[in-house]
C-alpha atoms as a PDB file:
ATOM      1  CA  UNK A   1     -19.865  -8.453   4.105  1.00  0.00           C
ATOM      2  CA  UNK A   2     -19.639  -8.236   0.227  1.00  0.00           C
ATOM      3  CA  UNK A   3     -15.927  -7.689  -0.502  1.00  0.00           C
ATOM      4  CA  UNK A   4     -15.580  -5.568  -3.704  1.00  0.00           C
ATOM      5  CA  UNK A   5     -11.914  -4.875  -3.539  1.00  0.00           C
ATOM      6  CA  UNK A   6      -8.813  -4.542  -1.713  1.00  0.00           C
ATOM      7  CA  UNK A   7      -6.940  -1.648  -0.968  1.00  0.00           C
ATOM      8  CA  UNK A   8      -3.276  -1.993   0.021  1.00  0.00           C
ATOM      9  CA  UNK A   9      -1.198   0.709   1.551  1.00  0.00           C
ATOM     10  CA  UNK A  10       2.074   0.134   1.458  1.00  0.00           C
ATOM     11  CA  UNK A  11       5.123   1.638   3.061  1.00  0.00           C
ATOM     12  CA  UNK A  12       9.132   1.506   1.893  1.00  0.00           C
ATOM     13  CA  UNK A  13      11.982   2.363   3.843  1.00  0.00           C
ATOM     14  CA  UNK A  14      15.591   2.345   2.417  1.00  0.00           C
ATOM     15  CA  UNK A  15      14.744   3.400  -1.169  1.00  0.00           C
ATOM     16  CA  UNK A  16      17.162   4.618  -3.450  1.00  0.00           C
ATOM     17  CA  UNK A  17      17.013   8.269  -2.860  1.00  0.00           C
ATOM     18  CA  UNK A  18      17.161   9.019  -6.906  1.00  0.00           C
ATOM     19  CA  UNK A  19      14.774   7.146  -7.955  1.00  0.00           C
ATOM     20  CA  UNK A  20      12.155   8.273  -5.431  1.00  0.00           C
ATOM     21  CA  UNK A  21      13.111  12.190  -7.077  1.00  0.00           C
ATOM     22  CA  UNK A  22      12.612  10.766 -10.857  1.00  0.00           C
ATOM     23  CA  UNK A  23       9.304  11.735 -11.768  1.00  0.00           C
ATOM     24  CA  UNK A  24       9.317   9.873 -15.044  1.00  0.00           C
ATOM     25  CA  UNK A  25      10.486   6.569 -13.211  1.00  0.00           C
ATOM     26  CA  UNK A  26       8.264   7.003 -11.063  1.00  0.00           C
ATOM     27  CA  UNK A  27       5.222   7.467 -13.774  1.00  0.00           C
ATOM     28  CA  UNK A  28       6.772   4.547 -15.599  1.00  0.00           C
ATOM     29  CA  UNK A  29       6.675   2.787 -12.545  1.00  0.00           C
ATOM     30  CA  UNK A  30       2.826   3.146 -11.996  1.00  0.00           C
ATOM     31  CA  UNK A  31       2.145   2.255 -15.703  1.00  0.00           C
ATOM     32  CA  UNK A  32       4.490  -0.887 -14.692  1.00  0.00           C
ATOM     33  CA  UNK A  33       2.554  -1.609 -11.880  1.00  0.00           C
ATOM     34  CA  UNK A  34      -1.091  -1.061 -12.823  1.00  0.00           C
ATOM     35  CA  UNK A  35      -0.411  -4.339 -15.570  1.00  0.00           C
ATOM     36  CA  UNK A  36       1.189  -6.438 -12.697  1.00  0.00           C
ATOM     37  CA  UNK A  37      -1.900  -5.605 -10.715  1.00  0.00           C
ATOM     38  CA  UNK A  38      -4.029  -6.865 -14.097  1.00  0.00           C
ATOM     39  CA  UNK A  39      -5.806  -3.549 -13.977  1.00  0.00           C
ATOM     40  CA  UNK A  40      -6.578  -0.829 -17.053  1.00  0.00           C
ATOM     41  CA  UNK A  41      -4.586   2.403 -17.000  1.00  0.00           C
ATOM     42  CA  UNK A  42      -7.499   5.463 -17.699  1.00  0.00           C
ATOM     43  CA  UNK A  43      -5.173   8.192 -17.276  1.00  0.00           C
ATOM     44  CA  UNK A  44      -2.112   9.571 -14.745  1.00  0.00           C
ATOM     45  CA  UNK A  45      -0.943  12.834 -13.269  1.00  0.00           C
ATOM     46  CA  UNK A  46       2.172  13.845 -11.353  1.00  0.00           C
ATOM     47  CA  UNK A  47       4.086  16.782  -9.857  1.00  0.00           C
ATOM     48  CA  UNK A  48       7.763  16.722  -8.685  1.00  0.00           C
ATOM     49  CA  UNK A  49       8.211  18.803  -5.670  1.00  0.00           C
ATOM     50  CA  UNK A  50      11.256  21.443  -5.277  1.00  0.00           C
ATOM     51  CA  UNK A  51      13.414  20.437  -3.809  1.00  0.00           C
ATOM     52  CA  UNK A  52      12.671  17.384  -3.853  1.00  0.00           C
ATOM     53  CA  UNK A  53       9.720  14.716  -3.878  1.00  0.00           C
ATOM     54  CA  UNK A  54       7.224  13.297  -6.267  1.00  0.00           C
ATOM     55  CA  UNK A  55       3.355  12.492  -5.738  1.00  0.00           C
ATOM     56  CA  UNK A  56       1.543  10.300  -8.611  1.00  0.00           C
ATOM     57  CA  UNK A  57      -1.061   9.001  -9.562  1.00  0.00           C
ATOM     58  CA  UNK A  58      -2.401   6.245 -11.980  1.00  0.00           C
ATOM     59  CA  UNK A  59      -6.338   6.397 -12.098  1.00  0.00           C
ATOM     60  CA  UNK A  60      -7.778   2.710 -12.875  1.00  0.00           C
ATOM     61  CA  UNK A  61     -10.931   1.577 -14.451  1.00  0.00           C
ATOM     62  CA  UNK A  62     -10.759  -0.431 -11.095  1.00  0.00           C
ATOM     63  CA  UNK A  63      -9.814   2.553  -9.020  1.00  0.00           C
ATOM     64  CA  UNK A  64      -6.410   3.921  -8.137  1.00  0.00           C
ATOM     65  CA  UNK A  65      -2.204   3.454  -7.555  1.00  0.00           C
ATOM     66  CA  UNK A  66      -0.717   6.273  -5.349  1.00  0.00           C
ATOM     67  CA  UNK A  67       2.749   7.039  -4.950  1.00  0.00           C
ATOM     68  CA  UNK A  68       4.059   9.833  -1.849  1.00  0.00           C
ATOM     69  CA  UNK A  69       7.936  10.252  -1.732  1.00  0.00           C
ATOM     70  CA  UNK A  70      10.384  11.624   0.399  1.00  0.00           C
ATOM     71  CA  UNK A  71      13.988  10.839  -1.086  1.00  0.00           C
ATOM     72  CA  UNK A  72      15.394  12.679   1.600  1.00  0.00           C
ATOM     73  CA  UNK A  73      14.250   9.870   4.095  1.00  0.00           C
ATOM     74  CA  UNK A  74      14.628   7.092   1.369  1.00  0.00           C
ATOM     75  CA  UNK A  75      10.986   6.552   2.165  1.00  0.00           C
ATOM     76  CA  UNK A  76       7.531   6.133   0.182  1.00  0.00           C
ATOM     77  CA  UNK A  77       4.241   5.861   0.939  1.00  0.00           C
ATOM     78  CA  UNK A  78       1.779   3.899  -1.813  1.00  0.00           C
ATOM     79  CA  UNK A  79      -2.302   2.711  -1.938  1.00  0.00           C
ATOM     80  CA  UNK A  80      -2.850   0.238  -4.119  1.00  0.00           C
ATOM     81  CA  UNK A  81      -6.560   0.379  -4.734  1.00  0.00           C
ATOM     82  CA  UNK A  82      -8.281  -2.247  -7.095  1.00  0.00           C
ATOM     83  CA  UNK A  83     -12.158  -3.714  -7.107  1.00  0.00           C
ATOM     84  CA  UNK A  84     -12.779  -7.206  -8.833  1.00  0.00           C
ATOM     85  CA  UNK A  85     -11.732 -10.559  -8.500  1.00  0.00           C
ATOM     86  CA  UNK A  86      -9.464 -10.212 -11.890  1.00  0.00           C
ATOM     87  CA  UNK A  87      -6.860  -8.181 -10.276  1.00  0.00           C
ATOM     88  CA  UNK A  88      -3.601  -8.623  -8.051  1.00  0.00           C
ATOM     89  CA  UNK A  89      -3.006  -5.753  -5.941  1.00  0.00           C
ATOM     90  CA  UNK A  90      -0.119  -7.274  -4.010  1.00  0.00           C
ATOM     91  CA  UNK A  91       1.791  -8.426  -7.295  1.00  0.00           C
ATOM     92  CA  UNK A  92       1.543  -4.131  -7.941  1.00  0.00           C
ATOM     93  CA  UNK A  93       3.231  -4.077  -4.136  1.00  0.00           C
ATOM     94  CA  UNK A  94       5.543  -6.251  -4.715  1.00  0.00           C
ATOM     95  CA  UNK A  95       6.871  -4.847  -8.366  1.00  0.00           C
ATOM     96  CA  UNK A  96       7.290  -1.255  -6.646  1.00  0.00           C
ATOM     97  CA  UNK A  97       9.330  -2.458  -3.513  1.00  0.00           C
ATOM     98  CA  UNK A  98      11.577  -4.090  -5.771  1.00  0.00           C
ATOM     99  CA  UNK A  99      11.553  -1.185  -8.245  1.00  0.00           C
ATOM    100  CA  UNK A 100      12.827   1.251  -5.856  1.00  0.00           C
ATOM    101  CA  UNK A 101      14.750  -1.116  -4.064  1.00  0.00           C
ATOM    102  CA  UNK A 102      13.390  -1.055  -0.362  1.00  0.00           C
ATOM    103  CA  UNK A 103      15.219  -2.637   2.009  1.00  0.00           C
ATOM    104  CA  UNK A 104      11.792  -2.853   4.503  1.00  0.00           C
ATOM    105  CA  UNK A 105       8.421  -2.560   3.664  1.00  0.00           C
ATOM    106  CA  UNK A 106       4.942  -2.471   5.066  1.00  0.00           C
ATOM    107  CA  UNK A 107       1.728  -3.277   3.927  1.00  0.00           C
ATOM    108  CA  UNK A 108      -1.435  -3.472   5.266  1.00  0.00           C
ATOM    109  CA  UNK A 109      -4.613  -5.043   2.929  1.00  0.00           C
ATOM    110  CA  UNK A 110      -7.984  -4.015   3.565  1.00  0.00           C
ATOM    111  CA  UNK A 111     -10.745  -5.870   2.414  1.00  0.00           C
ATOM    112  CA  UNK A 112     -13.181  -3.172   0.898  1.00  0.00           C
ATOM    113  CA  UNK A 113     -16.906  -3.965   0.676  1.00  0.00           C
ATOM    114  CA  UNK A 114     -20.837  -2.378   0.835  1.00  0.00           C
ATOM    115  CA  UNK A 115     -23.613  -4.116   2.934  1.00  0.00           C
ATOM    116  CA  UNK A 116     -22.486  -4.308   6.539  1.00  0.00           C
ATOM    117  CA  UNK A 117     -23.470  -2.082   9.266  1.00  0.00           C
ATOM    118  CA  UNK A 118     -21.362   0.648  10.634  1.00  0.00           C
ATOM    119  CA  UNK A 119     -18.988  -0.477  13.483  1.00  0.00           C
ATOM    120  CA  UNK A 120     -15.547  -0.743  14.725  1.00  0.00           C
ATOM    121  CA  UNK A 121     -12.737  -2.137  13.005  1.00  0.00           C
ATOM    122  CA  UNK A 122     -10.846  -5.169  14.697  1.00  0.00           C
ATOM    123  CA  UNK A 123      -7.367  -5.092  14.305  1.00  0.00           C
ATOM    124  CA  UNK A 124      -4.699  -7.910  14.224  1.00  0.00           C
ATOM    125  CA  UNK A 125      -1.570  -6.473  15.690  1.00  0.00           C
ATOM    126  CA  UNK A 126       1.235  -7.391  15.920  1.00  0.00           C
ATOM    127  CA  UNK A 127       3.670  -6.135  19.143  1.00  0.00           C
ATOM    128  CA  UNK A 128       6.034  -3.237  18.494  1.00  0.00           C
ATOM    129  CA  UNK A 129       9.203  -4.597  16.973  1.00  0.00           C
ATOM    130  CA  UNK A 130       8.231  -7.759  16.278  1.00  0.00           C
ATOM    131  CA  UNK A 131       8.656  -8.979  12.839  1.00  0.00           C
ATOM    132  CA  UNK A 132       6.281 -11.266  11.294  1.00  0.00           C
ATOM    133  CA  UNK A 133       8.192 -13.720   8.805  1.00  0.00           C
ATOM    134  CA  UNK A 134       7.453 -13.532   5.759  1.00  0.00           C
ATOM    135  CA  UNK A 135       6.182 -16.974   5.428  1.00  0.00           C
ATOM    136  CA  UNK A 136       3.797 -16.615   7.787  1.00  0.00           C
ATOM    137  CA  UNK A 137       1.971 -14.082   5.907  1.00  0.00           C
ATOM    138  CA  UNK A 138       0.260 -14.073   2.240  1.00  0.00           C
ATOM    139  CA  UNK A 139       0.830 -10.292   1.381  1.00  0.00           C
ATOM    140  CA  UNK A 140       4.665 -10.314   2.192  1.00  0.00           C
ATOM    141  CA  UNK A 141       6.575  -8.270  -0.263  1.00  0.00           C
ATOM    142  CA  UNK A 142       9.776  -9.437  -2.328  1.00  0.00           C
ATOM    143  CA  UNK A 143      11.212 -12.736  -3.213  1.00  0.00           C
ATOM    144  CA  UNK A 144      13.182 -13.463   0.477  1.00  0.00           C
ATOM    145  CA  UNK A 145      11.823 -13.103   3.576  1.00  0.00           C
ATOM    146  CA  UNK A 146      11.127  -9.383   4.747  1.00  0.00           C
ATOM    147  CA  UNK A 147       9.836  -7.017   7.496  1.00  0.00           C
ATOM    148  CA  UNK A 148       6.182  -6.781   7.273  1.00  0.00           C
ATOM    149  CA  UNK A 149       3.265  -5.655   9.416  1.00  0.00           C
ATOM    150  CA  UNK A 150      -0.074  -6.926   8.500  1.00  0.00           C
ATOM    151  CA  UNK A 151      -3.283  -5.298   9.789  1.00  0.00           C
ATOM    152  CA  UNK A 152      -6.274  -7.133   9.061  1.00  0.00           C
ATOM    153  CA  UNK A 153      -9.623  -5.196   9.485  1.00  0.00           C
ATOM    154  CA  UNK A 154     -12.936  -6.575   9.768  1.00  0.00           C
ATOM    155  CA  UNK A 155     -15.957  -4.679  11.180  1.00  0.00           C
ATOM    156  CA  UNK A 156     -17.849  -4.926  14.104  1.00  0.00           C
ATOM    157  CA  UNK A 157     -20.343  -3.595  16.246  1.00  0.00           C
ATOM    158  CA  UNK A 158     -19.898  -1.026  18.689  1.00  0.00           C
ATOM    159  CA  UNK A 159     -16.985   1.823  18.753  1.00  0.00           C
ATOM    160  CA  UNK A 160     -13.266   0.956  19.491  1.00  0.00           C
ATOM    161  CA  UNK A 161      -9.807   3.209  19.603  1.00  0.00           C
ATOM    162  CA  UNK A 162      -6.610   0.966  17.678  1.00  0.00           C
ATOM    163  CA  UNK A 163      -3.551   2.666  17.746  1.00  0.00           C
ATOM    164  CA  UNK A 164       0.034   1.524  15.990  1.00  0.00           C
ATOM    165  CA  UNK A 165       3.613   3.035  17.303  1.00  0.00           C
ATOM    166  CA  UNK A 166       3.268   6.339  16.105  1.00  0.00           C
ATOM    167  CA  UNK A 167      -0.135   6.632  15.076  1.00  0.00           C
ATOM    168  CA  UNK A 168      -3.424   6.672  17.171  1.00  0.00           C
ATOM    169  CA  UNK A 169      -7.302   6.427  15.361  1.00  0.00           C
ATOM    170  CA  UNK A 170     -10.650   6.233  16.716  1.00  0.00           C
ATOM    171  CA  UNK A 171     -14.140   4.911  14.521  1.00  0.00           C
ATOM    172  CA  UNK A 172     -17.664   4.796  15.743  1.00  0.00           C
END
């Protein structure tokens, strides 16, 4: 397979609550984040929800940086979409976590690419409350070690069901 970017989506827990309702952090933020990922900023939107919540969005020249709050849960949900070998997706994950100041995270990279057939996707898992150290894993967010979940995808042939606590998909 030809690999033509990677797409991270990221999840924090344990965010500060205000920040994740500050639609102009939260812009600033993305701006912040599109340089960390070595990417060019082509333009942004946003909308702050009533009462409360923010969704926005920093289009790239090498695709996209989502942000999905809910400061009532201290939680947000992020993609971190970027083709090209120039740029660093993860170092964008990483600046946001510590940003809002998430006391867990999650991320799962996907390699993106064109040229293999349609299949299944394989899926690295690992048990239901397990943690997987972060030194152990290359996409692990933050300075000091933290909770993270890596899913590593990879196609196949065939058609498969994965499903995660919580969440259940099916491909052909």
């Amino acid at each position: 397979m030809s690999t033509v970017g990677t797409h991270c989506v990221l999840e924090l827990y344990g965010c500060a609550d205000h920040l994740l309702n500050d639609e102009q952090f939260l812009k600033d933020a993305l701006r912040r984040a599109a340089i960390e990922a070595r990417s060019t900023l082509l333009g942004e939107v946003s909308h702050r929800f009533e009462p409360h919540g923010v969704t926005a969005l920093a289009l790239l020249a090498e695709s996209h940086i989502s942000i999905h709050t809910w400061p009532e849960h201290g939680y947000a949900a992020i993609d971190v979409f970027t083709c090209g070998t120039h740029t660093r997706p993860e170092a964008a994950c990483r600046m946001l976590a510590r940003a809002l100041g998430a006391r867990r995270s999650h991320l799962r990279r996907l390699p993106r690419g064109v040229g293999a057939p349609v299949g299944t996707f394989q899926t690295e898992r690992h048990p239901e409350g397990v943690t997987v150290p972060a030194e152990e894993t290359a996409d692990a967010l933050g300075e000091e070690p933290a909770e993270c979940q890596v899913l590593n995808f990879e196609r196949t042939s065939g058609s498969a069901s994965t499903s995660l606590p919580g969440t259940s998909t099916s491909m052909a």
